[in-house]
Protein backbone atom coordinates (compact mmCIF):
# COMPACT_ATOMS: atom_id res chain seq x y z
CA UNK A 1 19.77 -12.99 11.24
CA UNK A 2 18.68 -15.38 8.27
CA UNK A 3 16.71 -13.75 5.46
CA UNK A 4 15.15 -15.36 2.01
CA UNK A 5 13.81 -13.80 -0.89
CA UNK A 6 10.33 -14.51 -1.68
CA UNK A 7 8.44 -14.13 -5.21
CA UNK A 8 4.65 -13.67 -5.51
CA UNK A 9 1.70 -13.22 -7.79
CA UNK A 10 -1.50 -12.66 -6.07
CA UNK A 11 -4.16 -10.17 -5.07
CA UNK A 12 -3.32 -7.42 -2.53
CA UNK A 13 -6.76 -5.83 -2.81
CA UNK A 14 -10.24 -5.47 -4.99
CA UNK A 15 -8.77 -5.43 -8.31
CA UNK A 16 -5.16 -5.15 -7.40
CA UNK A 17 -2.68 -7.95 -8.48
CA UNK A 18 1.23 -8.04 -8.10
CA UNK A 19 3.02 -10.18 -10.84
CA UNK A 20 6.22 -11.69 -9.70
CA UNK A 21 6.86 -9.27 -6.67
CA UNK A 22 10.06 -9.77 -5.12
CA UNK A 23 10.76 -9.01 -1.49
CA UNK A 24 13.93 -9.47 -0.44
CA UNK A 25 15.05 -9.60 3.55
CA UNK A 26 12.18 -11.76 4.46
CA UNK A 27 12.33 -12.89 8.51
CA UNK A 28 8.56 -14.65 8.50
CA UNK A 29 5.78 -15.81 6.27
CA UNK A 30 2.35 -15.86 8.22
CA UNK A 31 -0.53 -17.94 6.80
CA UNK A 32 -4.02 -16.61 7.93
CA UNK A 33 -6.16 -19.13 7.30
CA UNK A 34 -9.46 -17.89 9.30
CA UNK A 35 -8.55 -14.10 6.93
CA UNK A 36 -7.28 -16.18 3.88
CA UNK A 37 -3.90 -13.78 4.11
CA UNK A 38 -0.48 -14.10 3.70
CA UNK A 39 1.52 -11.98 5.57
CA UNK A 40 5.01 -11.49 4.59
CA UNK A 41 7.23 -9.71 6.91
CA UNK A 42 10.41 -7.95 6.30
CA UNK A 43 13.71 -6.73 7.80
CA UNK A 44 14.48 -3.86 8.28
CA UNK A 45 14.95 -0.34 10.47
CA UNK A 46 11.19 -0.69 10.86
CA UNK A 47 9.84 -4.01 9.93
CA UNK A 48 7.89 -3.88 6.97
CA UNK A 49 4.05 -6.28 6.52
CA UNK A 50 2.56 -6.77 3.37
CA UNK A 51 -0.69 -9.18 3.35
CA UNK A 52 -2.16 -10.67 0.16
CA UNK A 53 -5.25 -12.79 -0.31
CA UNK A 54 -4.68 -16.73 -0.62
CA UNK A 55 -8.00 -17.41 -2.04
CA UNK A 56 -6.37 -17.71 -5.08
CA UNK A 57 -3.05 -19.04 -4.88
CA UNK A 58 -2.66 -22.29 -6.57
CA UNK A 59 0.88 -22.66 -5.55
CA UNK A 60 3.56 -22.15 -2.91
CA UNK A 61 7.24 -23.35 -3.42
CA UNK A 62 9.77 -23.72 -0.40
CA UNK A 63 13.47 -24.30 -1.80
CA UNK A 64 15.86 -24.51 -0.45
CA UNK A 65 20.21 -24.29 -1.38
CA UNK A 66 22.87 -23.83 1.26
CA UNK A 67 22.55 -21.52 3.26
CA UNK A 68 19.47 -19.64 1.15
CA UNK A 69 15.81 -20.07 1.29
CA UNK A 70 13.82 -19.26 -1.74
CA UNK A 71 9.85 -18.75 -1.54
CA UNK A 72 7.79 -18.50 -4.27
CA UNK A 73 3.84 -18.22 -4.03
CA UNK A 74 1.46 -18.08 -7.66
CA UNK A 75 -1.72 -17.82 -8.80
């Protein structure tokens, strides 16, 4: 199974912001756009979703290189 890494900065609560997260085994990226969430969604024995609020993100990057996809989301 394909993975990519993904990098964010965002809220993921009142008051709570991540700076340049990293998540690495990433299978899916849900956008939410009714909830204004991203969902990211991760590999492993259990799989792992973290949502953050996209009210403020100014930018999302998709790269990417070979065989390796690189996400990064920002405020």
């Amino acid at each position: 199974m394909k993975t990519a890494t993904v990098t964010i900065t965002g809220k993921i609560g009142p008051g709570l912001t991540d700076t340049a997260l990293v998540f690495q085994g990433v299978t899916g990226i849900n956008f939410n756009i009714s909830d204004n969430t991203i969902e990211i969604i991760q590999a492993a024995k259990a799989e792992k979703h973290t949502f953050f609020d996209y009210d403020t993100i100014a930018t999302v990057t998709y790269t990417i290189s070979g065989d390796a996809a690189t996400i990064t989301i920002s405020t």
